[in-house]
N, C-alpha and C. Protein backbone atom coordinates (compact mmCIF):
# COMPACT_ATOMS: atom_id res chain seq x y z
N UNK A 1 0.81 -1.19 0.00
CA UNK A 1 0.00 0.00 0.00
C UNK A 1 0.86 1.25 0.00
N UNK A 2 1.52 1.15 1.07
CA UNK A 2 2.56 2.47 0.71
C UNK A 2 3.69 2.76 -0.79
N UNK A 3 3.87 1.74 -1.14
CA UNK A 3 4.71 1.90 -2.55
C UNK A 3 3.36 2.46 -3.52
N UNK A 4 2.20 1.93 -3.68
CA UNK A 4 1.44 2.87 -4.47
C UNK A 4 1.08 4.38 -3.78
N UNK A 5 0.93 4.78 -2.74
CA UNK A 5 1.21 6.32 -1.82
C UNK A 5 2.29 7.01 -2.93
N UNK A 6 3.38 6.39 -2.77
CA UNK A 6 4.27 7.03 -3.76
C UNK A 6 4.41 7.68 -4.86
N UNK A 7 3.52 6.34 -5.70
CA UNK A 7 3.51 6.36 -7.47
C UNK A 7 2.65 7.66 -7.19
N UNK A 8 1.61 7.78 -6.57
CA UNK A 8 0.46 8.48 -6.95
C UNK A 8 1.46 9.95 -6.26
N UNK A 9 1.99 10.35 -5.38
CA UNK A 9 2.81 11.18 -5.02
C UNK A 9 3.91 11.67 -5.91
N UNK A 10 4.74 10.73 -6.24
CA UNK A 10 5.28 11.27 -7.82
C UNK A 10 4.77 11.79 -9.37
N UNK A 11 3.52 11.24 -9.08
CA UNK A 11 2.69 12.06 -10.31
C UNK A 11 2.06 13.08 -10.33
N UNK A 12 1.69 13.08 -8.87
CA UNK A 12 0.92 14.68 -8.58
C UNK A 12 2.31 15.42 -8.62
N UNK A 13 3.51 15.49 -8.41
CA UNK A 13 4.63 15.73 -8.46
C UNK A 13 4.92 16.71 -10.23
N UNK A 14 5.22 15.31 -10.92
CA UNK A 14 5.38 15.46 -11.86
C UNK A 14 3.73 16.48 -12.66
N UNK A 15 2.72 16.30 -12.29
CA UNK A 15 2.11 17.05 -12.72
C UNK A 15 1.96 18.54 -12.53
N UNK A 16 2.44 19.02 -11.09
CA UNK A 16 2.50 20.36 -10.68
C UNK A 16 3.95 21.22 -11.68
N UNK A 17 5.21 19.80 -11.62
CA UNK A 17 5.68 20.78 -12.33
C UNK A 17 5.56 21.47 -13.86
N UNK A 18 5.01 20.25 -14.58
CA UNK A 18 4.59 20.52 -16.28
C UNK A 18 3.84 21.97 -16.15
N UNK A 19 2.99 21.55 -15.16
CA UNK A 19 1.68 22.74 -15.34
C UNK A 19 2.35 23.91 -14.75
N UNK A 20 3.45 23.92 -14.03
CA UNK A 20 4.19 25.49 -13.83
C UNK A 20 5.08 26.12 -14.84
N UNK A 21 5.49 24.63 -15.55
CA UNK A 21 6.25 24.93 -16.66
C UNK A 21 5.28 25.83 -17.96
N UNK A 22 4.78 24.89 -17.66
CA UNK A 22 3.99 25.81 -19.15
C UNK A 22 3.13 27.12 -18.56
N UNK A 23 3.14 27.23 -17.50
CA UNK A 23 2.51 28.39 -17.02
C UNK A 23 3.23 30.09 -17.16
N UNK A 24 4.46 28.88 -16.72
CA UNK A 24 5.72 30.31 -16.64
C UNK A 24 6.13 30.55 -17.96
N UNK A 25 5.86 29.70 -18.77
CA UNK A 25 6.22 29.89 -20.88
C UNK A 25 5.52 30.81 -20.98
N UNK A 26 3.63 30.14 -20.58
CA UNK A 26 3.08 31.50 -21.00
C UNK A 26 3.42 33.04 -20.65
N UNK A 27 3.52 33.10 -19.54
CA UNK A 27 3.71 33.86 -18.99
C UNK A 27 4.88 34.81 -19.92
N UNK A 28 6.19 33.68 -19.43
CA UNK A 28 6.82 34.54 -20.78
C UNK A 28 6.99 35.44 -21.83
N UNK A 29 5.81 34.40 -22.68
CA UNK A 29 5.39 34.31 -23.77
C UNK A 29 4.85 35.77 -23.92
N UNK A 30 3.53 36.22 -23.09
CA UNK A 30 3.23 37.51 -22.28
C UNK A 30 3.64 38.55 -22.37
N UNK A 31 4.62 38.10 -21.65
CA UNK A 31 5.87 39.46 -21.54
C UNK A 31 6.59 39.60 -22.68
N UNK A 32 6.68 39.32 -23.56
CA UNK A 32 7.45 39.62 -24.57
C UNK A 32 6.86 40.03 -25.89
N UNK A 33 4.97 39.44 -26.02
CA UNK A 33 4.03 39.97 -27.05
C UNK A 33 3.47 41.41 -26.73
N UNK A 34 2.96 41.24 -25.28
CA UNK A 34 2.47 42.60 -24.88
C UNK A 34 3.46 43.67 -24.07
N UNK A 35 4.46 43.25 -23.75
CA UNK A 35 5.52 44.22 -23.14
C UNK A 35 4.45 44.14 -21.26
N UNK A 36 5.55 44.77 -20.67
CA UNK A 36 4.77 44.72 -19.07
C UNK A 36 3.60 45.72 -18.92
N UNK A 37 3.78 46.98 -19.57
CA UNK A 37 2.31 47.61 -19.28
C UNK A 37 1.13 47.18 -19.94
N UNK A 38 1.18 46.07 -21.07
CA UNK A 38 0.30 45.50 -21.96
C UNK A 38 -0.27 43.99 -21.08
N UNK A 39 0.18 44.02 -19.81
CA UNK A 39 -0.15 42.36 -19.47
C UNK A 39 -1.25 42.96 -18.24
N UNK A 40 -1.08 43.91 -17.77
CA UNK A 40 -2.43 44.84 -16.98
C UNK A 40 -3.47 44.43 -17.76
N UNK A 41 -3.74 44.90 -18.57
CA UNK A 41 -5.21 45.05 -19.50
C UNK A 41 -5.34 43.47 -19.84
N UNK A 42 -4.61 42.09 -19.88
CA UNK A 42 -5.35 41.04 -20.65
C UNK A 42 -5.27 40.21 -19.42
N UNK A 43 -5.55 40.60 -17.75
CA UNK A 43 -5.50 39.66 -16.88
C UNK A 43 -6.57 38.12 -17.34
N UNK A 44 -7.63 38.36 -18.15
CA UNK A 44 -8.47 38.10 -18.38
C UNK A 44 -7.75 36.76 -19.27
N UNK A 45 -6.71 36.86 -20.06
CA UNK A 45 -5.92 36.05 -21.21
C UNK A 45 -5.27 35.65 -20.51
N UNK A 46 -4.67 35.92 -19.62
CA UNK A 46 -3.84 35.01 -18.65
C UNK A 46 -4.38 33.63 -17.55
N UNK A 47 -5.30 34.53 -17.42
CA UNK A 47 -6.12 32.97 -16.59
C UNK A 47 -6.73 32.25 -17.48
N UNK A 48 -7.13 32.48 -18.52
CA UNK A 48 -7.08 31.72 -19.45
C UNK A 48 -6.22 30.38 -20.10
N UNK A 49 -4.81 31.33 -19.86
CA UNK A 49 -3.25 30.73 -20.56
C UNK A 49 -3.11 29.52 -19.54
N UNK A 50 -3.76 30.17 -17.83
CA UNK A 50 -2.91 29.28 -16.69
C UNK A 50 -3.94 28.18 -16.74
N UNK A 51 -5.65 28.75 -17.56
CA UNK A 51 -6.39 26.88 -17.18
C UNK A 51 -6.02 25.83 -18.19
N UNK A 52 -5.69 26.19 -19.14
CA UNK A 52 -5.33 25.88 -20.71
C UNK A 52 -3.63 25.09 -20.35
N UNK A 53 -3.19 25.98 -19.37
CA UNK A 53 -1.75 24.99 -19.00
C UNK A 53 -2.33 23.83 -17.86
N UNK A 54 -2.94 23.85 -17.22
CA UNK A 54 -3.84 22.69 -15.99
C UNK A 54 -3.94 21.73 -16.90
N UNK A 55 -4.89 22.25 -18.03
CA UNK A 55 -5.64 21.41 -19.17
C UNK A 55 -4.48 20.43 -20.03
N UNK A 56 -3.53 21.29 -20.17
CA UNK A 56 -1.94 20.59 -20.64
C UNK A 56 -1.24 19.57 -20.42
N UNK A 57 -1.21 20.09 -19.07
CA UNK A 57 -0.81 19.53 -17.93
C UNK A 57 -1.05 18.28 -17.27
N UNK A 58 -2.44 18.14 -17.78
CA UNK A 58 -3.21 16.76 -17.10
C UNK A 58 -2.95 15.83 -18.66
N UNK A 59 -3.09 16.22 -19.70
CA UNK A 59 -3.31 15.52 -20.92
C UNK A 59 -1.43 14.63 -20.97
N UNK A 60 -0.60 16.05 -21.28
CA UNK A 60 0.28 15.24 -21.16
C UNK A 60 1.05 14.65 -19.84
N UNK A 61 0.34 14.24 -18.71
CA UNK A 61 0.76 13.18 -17.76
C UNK A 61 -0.35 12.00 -18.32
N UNK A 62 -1.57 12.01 -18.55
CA UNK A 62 -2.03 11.00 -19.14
C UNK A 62 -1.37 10.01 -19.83
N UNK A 63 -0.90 10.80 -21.22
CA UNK A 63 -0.23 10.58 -22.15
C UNK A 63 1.44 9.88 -21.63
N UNK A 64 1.51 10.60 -20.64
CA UNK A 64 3.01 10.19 -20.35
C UNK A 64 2.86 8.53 -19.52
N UNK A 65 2.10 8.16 -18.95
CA UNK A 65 1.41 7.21 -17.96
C UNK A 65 0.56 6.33 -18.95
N UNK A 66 -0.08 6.40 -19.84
CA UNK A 66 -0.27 5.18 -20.76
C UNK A 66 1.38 4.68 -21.40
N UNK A 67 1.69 5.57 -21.92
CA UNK A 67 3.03 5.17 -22.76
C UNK A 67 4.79 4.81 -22.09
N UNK A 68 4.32 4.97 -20.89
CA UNK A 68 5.90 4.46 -20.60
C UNK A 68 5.79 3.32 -20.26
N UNK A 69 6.78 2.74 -19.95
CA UNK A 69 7.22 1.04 -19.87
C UNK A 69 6.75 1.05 -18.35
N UNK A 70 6.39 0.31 -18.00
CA UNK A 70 5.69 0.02 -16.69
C UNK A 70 6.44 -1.67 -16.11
N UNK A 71 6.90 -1.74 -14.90
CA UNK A 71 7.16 -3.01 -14.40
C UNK A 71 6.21 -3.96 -14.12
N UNK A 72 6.55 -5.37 -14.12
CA UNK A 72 5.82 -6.50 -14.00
C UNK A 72 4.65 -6.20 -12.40
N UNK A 73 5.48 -6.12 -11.68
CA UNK A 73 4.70 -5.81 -10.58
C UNK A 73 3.84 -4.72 -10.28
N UNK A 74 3.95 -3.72 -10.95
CA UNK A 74 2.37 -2.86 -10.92
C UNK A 74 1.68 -3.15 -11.87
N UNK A 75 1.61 -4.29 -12.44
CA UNK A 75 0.32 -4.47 -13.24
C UNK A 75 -0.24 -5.22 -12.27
N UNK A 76 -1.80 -5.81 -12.64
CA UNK A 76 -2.26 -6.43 -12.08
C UNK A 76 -1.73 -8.11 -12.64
N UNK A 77 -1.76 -9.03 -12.22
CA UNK A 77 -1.86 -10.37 -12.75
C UNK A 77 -3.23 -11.17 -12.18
N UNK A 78 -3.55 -11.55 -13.84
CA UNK A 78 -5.19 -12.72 -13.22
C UNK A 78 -4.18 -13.95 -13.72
N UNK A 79 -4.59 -14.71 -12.86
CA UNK A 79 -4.46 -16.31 -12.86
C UNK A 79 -5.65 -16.92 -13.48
N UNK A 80 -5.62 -17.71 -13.83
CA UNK A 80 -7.00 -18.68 -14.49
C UNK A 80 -7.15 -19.63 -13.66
N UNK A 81 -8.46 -20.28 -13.41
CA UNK A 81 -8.39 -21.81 -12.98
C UNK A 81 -7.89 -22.53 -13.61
N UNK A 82 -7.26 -23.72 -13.62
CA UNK A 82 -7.00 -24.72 -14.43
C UNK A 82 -8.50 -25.08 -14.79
N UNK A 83 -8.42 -25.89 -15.86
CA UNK A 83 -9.18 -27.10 -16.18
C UNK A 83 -9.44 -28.28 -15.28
N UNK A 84 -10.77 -28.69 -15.69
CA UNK A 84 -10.46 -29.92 -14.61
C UNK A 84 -9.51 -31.12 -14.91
N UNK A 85 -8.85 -32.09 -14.43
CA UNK A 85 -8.37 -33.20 -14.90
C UNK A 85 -6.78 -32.92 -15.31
N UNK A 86 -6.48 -31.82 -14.99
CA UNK A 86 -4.86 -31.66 -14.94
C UNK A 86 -4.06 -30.87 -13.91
N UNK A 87 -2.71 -30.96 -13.96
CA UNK A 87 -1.53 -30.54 -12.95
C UNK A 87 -1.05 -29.22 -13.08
N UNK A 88 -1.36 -28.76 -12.10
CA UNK A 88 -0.69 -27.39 -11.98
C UNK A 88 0.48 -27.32 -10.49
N UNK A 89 1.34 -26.85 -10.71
CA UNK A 89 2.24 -26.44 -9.82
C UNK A 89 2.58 -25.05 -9.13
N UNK A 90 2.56 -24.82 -7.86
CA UNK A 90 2.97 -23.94 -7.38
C UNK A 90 4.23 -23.79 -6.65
N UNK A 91 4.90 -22.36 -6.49
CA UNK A 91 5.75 -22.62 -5.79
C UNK A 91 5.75 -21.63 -4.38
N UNK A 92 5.77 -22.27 -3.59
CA UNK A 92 6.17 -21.64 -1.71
C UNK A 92 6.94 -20.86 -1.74
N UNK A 93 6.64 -19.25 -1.25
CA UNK A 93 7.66 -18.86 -1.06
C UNK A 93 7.42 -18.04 0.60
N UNK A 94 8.97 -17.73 1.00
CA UNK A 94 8.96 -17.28 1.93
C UNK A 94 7.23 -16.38 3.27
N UNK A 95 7.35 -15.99 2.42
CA UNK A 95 5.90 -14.62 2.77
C UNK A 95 4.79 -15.22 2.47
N UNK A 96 4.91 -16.29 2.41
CA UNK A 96 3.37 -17.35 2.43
C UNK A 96 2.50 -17.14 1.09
N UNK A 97 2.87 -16.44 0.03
CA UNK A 97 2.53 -16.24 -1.23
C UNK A 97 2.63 -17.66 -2.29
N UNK A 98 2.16 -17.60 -3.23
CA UNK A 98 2.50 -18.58 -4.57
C UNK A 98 2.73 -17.91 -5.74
N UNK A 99 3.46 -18.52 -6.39
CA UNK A 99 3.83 -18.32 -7.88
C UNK A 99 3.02 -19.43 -8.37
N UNK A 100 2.06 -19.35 -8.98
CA UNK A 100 1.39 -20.41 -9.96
C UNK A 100 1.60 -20.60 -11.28
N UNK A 101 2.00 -22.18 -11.57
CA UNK A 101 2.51 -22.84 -12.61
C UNK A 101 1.77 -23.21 -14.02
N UNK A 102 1.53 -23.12 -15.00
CA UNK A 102 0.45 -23.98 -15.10
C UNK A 102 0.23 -23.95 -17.26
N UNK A 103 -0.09 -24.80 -17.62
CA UNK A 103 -0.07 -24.76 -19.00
C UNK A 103 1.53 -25.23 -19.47
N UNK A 104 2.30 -24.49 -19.96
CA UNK A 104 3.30 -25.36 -20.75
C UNK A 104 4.59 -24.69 -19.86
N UNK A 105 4.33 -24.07 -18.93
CA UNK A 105 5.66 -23.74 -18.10
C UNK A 105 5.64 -22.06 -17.44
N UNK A 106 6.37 -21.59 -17.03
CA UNK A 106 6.51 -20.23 -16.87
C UNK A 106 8.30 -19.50 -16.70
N UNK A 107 8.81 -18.98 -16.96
CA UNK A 107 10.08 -18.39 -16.79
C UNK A 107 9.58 -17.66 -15.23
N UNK A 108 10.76 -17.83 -14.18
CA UNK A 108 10.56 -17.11 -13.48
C UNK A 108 11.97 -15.99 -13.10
N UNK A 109 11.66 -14.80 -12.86
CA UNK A 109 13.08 -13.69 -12.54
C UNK A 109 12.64 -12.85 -11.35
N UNK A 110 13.55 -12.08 -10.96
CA UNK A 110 13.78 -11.57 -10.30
C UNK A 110 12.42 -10.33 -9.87
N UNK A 111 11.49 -10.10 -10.81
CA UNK A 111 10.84 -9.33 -10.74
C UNK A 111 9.20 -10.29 -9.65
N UNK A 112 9.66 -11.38 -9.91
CA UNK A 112 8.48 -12.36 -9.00
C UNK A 112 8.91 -12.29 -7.85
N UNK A 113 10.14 -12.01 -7.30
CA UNK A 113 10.11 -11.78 -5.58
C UNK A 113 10.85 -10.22 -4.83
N UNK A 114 9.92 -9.62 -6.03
CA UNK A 114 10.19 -8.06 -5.09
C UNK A 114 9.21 -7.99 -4.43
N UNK A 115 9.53 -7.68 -3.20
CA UNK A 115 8.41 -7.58 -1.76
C UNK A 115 8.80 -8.84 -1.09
N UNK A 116 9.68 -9.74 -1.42
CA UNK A 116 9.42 -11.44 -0.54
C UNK A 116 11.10 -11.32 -0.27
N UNK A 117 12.13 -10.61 -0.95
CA UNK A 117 13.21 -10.86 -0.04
C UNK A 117 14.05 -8.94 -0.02
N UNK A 118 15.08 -8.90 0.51
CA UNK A 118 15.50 -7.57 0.50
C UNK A 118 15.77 -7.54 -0.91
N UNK A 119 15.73 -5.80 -0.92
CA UNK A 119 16.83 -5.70 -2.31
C UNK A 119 18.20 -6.16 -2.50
N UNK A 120 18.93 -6.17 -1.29
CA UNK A 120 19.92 -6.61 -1.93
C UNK A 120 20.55 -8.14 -2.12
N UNK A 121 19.57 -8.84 -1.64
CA UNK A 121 19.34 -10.33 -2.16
C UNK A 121 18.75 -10.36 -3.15
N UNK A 122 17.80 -8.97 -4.05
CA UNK A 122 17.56 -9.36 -5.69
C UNK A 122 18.38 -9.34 -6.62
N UNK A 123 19.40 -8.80 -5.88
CA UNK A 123 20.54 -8.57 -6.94
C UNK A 123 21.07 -10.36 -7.37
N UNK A 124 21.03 -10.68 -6.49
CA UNK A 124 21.69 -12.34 -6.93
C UNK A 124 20.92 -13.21 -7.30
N UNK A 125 19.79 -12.32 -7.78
CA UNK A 125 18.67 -13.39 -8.67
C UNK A 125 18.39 -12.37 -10.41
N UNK A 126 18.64 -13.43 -11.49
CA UNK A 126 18.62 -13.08 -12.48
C UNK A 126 17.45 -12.34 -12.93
N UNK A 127 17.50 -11.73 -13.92
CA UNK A 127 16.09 -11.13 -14.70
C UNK A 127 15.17 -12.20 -15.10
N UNK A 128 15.89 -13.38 -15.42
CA UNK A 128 15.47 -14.47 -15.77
C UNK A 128 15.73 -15.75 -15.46
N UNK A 129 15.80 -16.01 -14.26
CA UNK A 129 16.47 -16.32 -13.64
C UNK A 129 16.16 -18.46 -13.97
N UNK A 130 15.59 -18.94 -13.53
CA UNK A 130 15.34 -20.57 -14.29
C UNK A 130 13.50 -20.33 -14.64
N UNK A 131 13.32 -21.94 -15.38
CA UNK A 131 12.02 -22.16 -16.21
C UNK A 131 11.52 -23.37 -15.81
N UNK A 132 10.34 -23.44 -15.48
CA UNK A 132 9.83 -24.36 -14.91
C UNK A 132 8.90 -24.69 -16.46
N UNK A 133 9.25 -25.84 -16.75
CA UNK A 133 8.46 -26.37 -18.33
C UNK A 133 7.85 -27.84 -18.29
N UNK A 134 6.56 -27.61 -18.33
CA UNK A 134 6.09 -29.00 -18.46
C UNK A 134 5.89 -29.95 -19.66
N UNK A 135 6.29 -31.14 -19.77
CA UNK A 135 6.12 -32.15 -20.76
C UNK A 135 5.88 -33.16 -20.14
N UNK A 136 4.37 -33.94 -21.24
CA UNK A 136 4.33 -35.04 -20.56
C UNK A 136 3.38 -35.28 -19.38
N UNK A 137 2.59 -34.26 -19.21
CA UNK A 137 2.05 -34.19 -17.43
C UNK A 137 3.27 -34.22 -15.97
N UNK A 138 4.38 -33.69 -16.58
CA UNK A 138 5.96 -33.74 -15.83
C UNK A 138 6.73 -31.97 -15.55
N UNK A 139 6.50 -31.64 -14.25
CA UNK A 139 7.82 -30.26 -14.30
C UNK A 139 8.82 -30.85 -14.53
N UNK A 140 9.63 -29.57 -15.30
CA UNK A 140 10.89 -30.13 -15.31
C UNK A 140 11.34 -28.47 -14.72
N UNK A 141 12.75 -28.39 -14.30
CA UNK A 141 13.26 -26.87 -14.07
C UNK A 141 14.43 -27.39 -14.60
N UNK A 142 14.81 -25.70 -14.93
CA UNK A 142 16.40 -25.89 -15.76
C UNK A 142 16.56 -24.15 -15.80
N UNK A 143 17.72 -23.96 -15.22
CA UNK A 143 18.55 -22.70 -15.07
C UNK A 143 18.42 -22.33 -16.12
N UNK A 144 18.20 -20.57 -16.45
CA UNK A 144 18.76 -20.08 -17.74
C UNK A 144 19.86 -19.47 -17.19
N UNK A 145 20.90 -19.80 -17.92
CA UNK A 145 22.53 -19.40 -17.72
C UNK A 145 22.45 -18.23 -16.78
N UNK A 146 22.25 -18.30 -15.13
CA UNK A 146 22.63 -17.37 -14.73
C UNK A 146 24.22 -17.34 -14.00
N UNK A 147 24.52 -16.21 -12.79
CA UNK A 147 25.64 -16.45 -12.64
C UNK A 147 25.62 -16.78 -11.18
N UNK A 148 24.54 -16.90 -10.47
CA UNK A 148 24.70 -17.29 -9.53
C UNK A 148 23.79 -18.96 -9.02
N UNK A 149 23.63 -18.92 -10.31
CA UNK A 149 22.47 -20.44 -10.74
C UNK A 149 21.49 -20.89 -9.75
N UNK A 150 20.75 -21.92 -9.82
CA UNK A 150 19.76 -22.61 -9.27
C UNK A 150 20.28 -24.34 -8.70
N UNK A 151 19.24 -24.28 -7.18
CA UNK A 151 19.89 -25.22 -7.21
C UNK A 151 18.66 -26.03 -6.65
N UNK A 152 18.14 -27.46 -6.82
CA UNK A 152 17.34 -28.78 -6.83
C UNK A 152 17.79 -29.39 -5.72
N UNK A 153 16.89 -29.57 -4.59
CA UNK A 153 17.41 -30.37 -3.51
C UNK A 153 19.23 -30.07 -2.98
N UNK A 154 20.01 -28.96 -3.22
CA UNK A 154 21.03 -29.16 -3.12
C UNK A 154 21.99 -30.09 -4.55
N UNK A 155 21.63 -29.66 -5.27
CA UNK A 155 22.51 -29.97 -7.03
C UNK A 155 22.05 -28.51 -7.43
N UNK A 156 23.31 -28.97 -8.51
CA UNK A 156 23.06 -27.56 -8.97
C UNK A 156 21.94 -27.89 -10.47
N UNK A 157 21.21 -27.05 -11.05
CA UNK A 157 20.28 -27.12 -12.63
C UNK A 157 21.38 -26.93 -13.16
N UNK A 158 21.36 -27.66 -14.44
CA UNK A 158 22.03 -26.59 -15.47
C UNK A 158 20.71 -26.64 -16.77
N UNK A 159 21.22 -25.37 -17.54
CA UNK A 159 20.68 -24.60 -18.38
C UNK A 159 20.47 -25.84 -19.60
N UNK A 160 21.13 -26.60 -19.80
CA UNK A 160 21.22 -27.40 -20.82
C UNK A 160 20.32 -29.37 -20.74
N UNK A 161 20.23 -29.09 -19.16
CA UNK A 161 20.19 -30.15 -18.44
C UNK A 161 18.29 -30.28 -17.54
N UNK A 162 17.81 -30.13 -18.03
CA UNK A 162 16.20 -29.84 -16.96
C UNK A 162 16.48 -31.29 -16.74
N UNK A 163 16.25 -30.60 -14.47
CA UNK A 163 15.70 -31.96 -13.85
C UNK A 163 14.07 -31.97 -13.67
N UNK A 164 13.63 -33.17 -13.42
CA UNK A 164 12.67 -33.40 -13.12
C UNK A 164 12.01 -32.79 -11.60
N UNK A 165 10.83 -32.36 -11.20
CA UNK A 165 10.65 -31.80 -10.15
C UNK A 165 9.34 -32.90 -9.92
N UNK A 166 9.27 -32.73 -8.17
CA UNK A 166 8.34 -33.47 -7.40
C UNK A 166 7.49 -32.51 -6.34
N UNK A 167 6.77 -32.94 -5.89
CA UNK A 167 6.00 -32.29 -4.94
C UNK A 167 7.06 -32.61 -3.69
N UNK A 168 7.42 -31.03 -2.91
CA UNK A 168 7.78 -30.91 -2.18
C UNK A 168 9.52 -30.33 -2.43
N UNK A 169 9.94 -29.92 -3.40
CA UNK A 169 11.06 -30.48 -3.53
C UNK A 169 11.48 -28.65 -3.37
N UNK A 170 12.69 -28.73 -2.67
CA UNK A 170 13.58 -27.36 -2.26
C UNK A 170 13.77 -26.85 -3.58
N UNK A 171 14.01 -25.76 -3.99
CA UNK A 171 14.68 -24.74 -5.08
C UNK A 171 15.34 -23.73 -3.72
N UNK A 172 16.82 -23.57 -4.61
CA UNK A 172 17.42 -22.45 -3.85
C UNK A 172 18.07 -21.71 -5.23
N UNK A 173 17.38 -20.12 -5.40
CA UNK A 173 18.08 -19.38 -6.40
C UNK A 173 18.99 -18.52 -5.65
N UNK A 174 19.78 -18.35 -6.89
CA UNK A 174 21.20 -17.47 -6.75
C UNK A 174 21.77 -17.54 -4.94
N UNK A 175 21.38 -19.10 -4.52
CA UNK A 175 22.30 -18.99 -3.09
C UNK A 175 21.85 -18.16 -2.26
N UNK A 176 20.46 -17.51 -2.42
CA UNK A 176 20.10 -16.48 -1.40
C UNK A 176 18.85 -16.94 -0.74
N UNK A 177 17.41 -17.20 -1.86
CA UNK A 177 16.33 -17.68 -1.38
C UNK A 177 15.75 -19.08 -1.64
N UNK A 178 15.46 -19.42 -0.68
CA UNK A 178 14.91 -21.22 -0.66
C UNK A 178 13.21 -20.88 -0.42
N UNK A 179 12.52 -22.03 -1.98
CA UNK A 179 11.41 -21.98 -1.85
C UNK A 179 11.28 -23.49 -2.29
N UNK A 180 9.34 -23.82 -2.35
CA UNK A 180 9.24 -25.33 -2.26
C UNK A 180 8.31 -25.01 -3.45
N UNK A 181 8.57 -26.89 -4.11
CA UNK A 181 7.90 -26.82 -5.50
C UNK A 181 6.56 -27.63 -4.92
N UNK A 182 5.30 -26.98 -5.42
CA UNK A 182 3.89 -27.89 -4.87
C UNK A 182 3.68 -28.48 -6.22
N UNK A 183 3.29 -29.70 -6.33
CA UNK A 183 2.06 -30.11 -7.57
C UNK A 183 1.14 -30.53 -6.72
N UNK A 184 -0.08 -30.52 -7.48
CA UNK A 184 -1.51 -30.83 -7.37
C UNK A 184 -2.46 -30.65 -8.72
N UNK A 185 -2.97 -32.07 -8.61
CA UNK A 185 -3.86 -32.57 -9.74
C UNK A 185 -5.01 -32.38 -9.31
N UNK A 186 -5.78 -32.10 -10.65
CA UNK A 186 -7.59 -31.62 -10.11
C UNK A 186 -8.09 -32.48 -10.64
């Protein structure tokens, strides 16, 4: 809750200053068409200039807030039910949360456990960090080449190599966080 306090605090932010910016252009702008004894007589054009910059102001933060790149974690994520009659996997993590598995696999990185360990234990987890891929009605996990790798019950994955996973079974990434692999069939 408080990290969105923020977002919404940096935008009212960013919106006060656009709208002073373009306030003080006009303004400028003002001073240099009508000279200073000419800006007496059009107070009337000026509050005009300053709702017309509000009006600006709000459009392009709109504009700026649809179109920038946005992180995984302030979007929302929907999960689906499975279907009936097949395996989905989850995985345990620390903060009593799940990562849910399900269909033909999922890549998981570093952006799935911001909020569940410090920052500076995200650093030793990749962007992309291993892939949990099913074949067969079977997880398998397998490292993508990171540098601080993944490790299965105590072995290490390799990238080239997917082991097989079971219900219950330890994952420890990049040597920092230990979580548990669930399956369950519906």
């Amino acid at each position: 809750m408080l990290h969105g306090r923020k977002v919404v605090r940096m935008n009212f932010t960013r919106v006060i200053t656009i709208i002073l910016l373009i306030t003080g252009l006009g303004v400028v702008a003002a001073l240099l068409v009508y000279g200073y004894t000419g800006i007496q007589t059009i107070s009337l054009d000026l509050v005009l200039a300053i709702m017309m910059a509000v009006i600006a102001g709000f459009a392009i933060d709109s504009l700026y807030r649809k179109f920038s790149p946005q992180s995984k974690i302030l979007k929302t994520t929907l999960t689906r039910t499975p279907s009936r009659n097949v395996s989905f996997a989850k995985l345990l993590l620390p903060n009593n949360n799940n990562i849910i598995v399900d269909g033909t696999g999922r890549i998981i990185g570093r952006e799935d456990f911001v909020g569940v360990v410090s920052t500076d234990k995200l650093l030793f987890i990749g962007k992309n960090h291993f892939r949990i891929i099913k074949e067969q009605d079977h997880f398998y996990i397998e490292d993508m080449n990171t540098k601080n790798g993944t490790q299965l019950n105590g072995k290490t994955v390799e990238e080239s190599d997917p082991k097989p996973l079971k219900s219950g079974d330890e994952i420890l990434i990049g040597k920092t966080l230990k979580i548990e692999f669930k399956e369950k069939n519906i």
